[in-house]
Protein backbone atom coordinates (compact mmCIF):
# COMPACT_ATOMS: atom_id res chain seq x y z
CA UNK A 1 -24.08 -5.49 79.18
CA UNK A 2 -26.51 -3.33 81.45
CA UNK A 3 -23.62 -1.21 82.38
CA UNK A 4 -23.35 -0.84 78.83
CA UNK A 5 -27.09 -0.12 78.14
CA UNK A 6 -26.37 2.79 81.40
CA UNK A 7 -23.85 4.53 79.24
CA UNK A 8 -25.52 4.51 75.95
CA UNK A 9 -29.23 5.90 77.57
CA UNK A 10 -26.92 8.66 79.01
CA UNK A 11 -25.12 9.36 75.67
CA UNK A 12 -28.88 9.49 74.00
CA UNK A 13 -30.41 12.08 77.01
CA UNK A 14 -26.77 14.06 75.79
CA UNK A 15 -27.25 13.43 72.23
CA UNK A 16 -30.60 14.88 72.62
CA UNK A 17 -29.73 18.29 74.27
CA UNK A 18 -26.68 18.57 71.52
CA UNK A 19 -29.43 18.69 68.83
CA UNK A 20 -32.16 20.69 70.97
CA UNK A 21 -29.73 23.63 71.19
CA UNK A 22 -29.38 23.87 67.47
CA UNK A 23 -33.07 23.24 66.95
CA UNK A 24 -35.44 26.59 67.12
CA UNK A 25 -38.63 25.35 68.77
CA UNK A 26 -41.60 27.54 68.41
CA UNK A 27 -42.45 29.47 71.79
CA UNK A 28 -45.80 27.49 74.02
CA UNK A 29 -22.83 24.11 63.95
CA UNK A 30 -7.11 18.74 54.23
CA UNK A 31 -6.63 15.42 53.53
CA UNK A 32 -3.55 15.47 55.54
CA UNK A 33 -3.82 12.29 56.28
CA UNK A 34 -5.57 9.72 55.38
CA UNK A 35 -7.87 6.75 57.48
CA UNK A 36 -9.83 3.57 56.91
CA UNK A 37 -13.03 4.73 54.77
CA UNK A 38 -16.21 4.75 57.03
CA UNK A 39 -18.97 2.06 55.00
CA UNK A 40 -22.67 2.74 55.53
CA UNK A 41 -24.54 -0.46 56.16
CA UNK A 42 -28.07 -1.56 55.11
CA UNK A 43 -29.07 -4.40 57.14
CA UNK A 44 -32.78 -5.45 56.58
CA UNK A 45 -34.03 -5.29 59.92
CA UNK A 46 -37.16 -4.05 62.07
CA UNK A 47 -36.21 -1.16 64.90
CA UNK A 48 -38.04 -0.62 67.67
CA UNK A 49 -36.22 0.63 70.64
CA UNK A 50 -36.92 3.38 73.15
CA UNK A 51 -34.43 5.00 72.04
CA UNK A 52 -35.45 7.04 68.58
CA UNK A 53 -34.33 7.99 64.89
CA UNK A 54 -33.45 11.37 64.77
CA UNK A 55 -33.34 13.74 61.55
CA UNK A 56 -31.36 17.57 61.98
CA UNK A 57 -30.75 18.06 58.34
CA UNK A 58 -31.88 18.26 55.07
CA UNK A 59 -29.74 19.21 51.83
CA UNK A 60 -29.62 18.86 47.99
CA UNK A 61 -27.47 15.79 46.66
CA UNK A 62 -27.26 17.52 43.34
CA UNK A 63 -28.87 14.50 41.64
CA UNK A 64 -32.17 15.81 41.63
CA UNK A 65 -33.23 14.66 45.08
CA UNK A 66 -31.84 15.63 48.89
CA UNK A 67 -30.02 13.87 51.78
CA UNK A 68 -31.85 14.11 55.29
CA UNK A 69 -29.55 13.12 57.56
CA UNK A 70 -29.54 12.77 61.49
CA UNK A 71 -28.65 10.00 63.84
CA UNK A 72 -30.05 6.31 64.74
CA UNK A 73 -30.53 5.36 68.09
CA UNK A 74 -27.12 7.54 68.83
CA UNK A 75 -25.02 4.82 67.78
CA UNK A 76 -24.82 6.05 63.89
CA UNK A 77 -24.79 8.07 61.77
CA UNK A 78 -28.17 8.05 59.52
CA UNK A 79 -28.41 9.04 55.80
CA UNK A 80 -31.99 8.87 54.35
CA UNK A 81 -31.62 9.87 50.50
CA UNK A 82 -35.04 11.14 48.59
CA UNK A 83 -35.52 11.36 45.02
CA UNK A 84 -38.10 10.55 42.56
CA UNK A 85 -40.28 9.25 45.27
CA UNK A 86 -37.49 6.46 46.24
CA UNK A 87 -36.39 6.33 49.69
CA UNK A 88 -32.62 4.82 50.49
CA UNK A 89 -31.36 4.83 54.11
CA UNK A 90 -28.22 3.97 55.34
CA UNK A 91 -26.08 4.36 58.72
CA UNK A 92 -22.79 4.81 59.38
CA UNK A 93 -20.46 3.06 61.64
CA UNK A 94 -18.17 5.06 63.71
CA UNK A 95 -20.42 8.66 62.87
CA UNK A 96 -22.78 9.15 65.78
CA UNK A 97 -24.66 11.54 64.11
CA UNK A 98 -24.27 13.70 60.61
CA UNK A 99 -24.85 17.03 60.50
CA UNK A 100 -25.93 19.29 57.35
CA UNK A 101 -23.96 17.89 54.19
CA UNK A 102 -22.75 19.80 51.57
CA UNK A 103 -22.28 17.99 47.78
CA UNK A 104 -20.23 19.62 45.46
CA UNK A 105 -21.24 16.82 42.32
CA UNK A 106 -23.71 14.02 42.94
CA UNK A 107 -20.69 11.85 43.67
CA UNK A 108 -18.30 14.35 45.75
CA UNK A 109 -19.81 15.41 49.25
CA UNK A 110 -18.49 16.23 52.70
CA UNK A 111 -19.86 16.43 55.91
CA UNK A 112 -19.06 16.67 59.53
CA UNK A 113 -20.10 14.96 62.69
CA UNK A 114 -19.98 18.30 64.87
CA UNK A 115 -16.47 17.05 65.63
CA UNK A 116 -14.39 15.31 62.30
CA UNK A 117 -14.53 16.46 58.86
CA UNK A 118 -15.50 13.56 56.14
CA UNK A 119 -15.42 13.13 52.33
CA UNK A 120 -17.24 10.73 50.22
CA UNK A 121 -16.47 10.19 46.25
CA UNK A 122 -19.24 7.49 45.72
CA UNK A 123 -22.78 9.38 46.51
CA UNK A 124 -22.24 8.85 50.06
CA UNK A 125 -21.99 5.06 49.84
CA UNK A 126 -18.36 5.28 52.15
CA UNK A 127 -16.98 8.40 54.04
CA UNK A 128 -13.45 9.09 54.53
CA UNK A 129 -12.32 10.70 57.43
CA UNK A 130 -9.84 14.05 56.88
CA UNK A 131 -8.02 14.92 60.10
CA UNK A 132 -6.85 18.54 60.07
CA UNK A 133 -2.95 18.99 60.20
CA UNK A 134 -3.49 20.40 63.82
CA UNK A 135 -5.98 18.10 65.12
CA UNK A 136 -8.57 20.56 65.14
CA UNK A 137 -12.18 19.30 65.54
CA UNK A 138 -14.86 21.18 63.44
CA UNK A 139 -18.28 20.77 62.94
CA UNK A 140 -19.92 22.76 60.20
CA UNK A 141 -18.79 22.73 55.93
CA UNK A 142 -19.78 24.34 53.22
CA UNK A 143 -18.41 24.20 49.60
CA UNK A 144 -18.66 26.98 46.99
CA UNK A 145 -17.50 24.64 44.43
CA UNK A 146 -15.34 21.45 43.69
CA UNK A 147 -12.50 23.06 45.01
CA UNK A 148 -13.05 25.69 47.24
CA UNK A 149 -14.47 24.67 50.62
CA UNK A 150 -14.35 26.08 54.24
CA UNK A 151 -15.02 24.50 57.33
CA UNK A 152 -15.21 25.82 61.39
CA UNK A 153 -15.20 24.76 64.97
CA UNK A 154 -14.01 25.90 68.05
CA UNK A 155 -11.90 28.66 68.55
CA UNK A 156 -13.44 30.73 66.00
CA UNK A 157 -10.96 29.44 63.64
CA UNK A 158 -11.85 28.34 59.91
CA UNK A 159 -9.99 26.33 57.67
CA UNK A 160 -10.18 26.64 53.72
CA UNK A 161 -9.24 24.36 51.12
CA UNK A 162 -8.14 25.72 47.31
CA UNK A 163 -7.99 22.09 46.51
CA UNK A 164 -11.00 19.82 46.82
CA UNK A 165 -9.67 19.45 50.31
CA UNK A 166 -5.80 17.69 49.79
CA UNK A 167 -4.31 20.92 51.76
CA UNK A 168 -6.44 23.22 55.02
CA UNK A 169 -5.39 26.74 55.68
CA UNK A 170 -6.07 28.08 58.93
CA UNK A 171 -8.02 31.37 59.05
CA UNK A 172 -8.39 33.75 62.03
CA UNK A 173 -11.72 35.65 62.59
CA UNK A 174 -10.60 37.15 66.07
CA UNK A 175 -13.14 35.81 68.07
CA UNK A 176 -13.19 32.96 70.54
CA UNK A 177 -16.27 31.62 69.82
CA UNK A 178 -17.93 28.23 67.99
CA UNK A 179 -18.53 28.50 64.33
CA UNK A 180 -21.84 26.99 63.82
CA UNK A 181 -22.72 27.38 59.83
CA UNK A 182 -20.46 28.73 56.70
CA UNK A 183 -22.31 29.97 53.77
CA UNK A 184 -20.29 31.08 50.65
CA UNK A 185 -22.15 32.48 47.39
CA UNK A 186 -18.76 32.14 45.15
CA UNK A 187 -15.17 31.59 45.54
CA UNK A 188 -14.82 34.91 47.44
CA UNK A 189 -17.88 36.20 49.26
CA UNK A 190 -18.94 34.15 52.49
CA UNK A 191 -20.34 34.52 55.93
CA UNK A 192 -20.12 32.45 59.01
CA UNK A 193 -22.38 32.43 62.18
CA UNK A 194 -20.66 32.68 65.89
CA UNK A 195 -21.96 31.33 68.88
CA UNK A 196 -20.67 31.11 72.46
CA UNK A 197 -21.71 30.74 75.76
CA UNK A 198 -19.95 31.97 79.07
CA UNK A 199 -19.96 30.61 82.46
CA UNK A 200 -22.08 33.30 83.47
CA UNK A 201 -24.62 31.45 81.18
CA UNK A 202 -24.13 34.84 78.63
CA UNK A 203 -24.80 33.55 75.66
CA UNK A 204 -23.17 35.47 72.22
CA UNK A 205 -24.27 35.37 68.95
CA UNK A 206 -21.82 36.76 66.07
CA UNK A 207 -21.95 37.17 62.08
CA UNK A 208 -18.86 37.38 59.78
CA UNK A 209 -18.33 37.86 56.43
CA UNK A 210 -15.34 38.30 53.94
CA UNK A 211 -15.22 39.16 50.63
CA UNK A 212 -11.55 37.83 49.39
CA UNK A 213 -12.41 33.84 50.31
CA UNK A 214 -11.25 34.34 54.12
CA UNK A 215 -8.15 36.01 54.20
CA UNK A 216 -9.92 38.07 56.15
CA UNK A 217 -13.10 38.00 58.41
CA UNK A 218 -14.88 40.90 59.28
CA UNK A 219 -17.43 40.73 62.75
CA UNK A 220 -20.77 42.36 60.97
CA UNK A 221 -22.54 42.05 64.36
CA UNK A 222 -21.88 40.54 67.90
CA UNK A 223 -24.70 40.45 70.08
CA UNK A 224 -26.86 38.86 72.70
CA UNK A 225 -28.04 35.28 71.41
CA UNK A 226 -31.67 36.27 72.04
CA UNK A 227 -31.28 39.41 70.56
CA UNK A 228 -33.34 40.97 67.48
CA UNK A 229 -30.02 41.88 65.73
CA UNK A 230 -29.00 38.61 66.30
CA UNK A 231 -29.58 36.18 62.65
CA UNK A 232 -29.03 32.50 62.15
CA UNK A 233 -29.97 30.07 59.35
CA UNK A 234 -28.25 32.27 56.71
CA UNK A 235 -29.04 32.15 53.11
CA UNK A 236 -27.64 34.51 50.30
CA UNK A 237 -28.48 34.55 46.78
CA UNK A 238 -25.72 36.89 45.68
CA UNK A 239 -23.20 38.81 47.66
CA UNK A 240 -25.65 41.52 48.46
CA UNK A 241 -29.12 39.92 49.15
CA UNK A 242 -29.89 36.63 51.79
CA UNK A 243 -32.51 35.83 54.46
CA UNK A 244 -31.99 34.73 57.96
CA UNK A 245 -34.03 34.07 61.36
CA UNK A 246 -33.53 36.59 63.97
CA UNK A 247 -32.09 36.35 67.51
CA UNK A 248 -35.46 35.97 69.16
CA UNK A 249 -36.70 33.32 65.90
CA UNK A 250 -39.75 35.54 64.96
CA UNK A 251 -38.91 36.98 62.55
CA UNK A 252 -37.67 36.27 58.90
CA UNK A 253 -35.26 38.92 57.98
CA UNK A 254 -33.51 40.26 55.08
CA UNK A 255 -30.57 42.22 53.99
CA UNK A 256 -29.21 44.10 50.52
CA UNK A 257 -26.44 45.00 51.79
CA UNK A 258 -24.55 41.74 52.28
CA UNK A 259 -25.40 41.48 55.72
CA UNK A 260 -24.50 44.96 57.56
CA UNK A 261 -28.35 46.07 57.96
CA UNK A 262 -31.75 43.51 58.23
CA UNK A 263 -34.99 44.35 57.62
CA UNK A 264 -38.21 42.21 58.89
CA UNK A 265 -40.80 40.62 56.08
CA UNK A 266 -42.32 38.56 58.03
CA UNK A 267 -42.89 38.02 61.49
CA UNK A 268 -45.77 38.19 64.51
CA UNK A 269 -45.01 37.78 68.20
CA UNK A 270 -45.48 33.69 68.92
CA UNK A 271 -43.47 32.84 65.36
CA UNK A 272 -40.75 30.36 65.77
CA UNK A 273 -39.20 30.02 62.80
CA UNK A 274 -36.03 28.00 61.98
CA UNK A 275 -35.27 28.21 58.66
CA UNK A 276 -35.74 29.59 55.07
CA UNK A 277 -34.74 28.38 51.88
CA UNK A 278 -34.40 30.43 48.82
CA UNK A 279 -33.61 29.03 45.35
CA UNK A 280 -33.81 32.35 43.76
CA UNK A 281 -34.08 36.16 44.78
CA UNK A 282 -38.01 35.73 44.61
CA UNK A 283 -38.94 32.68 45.62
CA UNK A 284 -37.99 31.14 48.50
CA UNK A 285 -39.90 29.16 52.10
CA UNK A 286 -39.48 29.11 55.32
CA UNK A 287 -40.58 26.70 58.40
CA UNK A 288 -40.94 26.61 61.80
CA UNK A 289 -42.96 25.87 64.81
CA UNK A 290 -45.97 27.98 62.70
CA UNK A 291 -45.52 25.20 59.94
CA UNK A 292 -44.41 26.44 56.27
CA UNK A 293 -44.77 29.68 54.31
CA UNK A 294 -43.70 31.02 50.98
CA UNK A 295 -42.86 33.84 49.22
CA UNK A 296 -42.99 34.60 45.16
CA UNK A 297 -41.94 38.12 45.77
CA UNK A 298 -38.92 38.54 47.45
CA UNK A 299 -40.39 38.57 50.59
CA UNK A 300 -42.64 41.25 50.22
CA UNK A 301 -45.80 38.86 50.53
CA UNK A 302 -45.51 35.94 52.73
CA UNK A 303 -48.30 33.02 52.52
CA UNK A 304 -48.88 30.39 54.97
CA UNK A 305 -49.01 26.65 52.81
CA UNK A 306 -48.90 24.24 55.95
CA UNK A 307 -50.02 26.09 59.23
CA UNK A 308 -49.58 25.27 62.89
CA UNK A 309 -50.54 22.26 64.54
CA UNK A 310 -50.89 22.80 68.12
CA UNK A 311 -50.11 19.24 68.49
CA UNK A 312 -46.53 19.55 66.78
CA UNK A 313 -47.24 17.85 64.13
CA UNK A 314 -46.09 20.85 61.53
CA UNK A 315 -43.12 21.50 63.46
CA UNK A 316 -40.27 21.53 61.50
CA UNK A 317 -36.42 22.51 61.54
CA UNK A 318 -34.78 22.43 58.30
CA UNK A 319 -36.55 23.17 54.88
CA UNK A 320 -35.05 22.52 51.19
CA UNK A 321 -35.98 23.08 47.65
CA UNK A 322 -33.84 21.92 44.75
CA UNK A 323 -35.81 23.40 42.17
CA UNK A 324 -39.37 25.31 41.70
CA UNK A 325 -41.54 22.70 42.76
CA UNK A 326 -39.14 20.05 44.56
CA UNK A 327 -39.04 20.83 48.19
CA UNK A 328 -38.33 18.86 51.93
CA UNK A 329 -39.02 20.04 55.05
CA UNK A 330 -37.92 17.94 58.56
CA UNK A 331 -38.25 17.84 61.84
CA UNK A 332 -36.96 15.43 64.32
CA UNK A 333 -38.98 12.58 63.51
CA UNK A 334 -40.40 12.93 59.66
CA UNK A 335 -40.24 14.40 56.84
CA UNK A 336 -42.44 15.88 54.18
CA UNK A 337 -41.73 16.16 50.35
CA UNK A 338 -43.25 18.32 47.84
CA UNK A 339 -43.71 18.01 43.83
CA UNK A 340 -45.79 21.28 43.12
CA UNK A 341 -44.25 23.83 45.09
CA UNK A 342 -45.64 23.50 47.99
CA UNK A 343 -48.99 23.62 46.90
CA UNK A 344 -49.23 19.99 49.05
CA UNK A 345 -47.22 18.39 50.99
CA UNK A 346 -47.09 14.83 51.97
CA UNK A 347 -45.20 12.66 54.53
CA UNK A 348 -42.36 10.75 53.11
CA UNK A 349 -43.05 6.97 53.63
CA UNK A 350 -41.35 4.94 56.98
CA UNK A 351 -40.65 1.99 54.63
CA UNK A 352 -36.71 2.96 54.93
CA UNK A 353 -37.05 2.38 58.61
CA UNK A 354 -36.97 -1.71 57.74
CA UNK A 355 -33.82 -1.18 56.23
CA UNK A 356 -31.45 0.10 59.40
CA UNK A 357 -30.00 -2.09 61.57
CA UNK A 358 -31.95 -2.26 65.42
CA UNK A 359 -30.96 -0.66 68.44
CA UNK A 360 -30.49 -4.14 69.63
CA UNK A 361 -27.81 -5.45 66.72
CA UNK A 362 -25.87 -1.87 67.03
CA UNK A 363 -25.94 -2.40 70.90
CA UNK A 364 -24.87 -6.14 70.63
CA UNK A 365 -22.20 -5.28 67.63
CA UNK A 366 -20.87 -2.43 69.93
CA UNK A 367 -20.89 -5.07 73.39
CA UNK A 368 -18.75 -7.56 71.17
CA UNK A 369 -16.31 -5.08 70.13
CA UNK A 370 -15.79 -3.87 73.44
CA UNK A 371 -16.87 -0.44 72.65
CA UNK A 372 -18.21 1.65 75.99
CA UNK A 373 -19.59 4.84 75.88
């Protein structure tokens, strides 16, 4: 058992740096064939460990509420869904962590674990796994409706599906680098973030787009990670106008010209900001290690609704907004939910903790199946 316990601390402290290198932090990523469906479970059960619950995502489960998602105690996959003020967790066996979800209906979704594709039909209540005819891992999706869907990796290769995901095409973008997030406004217009990082410790940062549904992938920009010109955390209203963080994550920038020029709206030299949400092309927010801001404009005006906390407590990664006034925001370790806007925010209750198995059970349940890490 301790030699056990060994592995799993060092799968957490690698766990960790996985999800700090997709986090910003303020400055001071075809059903082939088919497998055993994956069933979340929803033990009753304190956890307290020294280990932690960790959220990376947040996303609309097109039933009026979202889906933050992240990992418990790095032995599963954890689903927290939020609507109407209800709070349902579950975790997933065999899914160390989930990464951003994308539903199509309130009952179709898919997500990845930054290595397998996975499909649920039920509202996320089982996953089924969908292993690419080549074996190819991936680790970002994104859906532009119930039958068109892409997903990336490695490689820089994408695969896209014409057919809720029964047959994967392979698509070429002509660079070797790791696809970290697909967006796609309609069946045909779509961009897709590049990352990759040389032995040299070079790190590149790229941005694609195509406007025939991937049959071909133009390179819009390939850059130094860190550089202004650099953009991450992409999102488009139409095939013309989106936001996006900069290269150096001060900055929230914005193009009309689907992504070949960005302009700054907002930005000051100690921002960090990670993300922006837009459910319209005037109103949108965006978050960060500076807290929360919003615009009603477009972007043209920018004002601050939850500021920095220098003691991290309005740090956030991911932000969300399913309508006008519904809205999430997330960091590692919480989550905040608004009902006006914006116009408050409050913390989303811990009561779905008491629902997740311990670190204990899940380190017991993995010690009798023989599982080593």
């Amino acid at each position: 058992m301790s030699k056990l316990i060994a592995s799993l601390l060092i799968l957490v402290c690698i766990a960790n740096v996985g999800l700090s290198q997709s986090r910003r932090r303020h400055k001071t990523d075809g059903l082939n064939k088919r497998t055993k469906p994956v069933r979340p479970t929803t033990n009753t059960i304190d956890s307290k460990s020294i280990v932690s619950l960790s959220f990376s995502h947040v996303t609309p489960d097109r039933n009026g509420g979202v889906w933050i998602t992240g990992t418990a105690w790095a032995l599963r996959g954890l689903e927290v869904n939020d609507r109407d003020g209800r709070t349902k967790a579950i975790t997933i066996p065999g899914v160390w962590t989930v990464s951003e979800p994308y539903f199509v209906t309130a009952d179709i979704g898919w997500m990845t674990d930054f290595r397998r594709l996975y499909r649920t039909v039920d509202r996320g209540n089982s996953w089924q796994r969908v292993v690419m005819a080549d074996g190819a891992e991936v680790r970002c999706v994104h859906f532009s409706d119930v039958h068109n869907g892409w997903t990336g990796g490695w490689d820089g290769v994408i695969y896209h599906t014409t057919d809720a995901g029964q047959t994967w095409r392979k698509q070429k973008t002509n660079l070797d680098y790791e696809i970290q997030q697909i967006f796609f406004v309609d069946a045909l217009h779509g961009w897709a973030t590049a990352f990759v990082c040389y032995p040299d410790l070079r790190r590149m940062a790229a941005l694609l787009r195509t406007s025939d549904g991937g049959a071909r992938w133009e390179v819009l920009s390939n850059v130094e990670a860190d550089s202004p010109s650099a953009v991450s955390s992409l999102d488009f209203v139409s095939a013309n106008e989106g936001w996006a963080i900069d290269g150096r994550q001060n900055n929230i920038v914005h193009t009309v010209d689907g992504g070949k020029t960005w302009t700054i709206q907002q930005g000051r030299k100690d921002h960090g900001w990670n993300s922006v949400s837009f459910i319209n092309s005037r109103e949108g927010w965006a978050i960060g290690g500076d807290g929360i801001t919003h615009t009603s404009d477009g972007g043209e005006k920018w004002d601050f609704q939850l500021d920095y906390n220098p003691g991290g407590e309005n740090y956030f990664d991911t932000v969300a907004f399913t309508d006008a006034k519904h809205g999430w925001a997330i960091g590692a370790t919480g989550a905040l939910r608004t009902t006006d806007g914006g116009a408050t925010w409050r913390r989303i209750p811990d009561d779905w903790k008491q629902t997740i198995p311990s670190f204990q059970m899940l380190l017991e349940e993995s010690a009798a199946k023989g599982i080593s890490k």
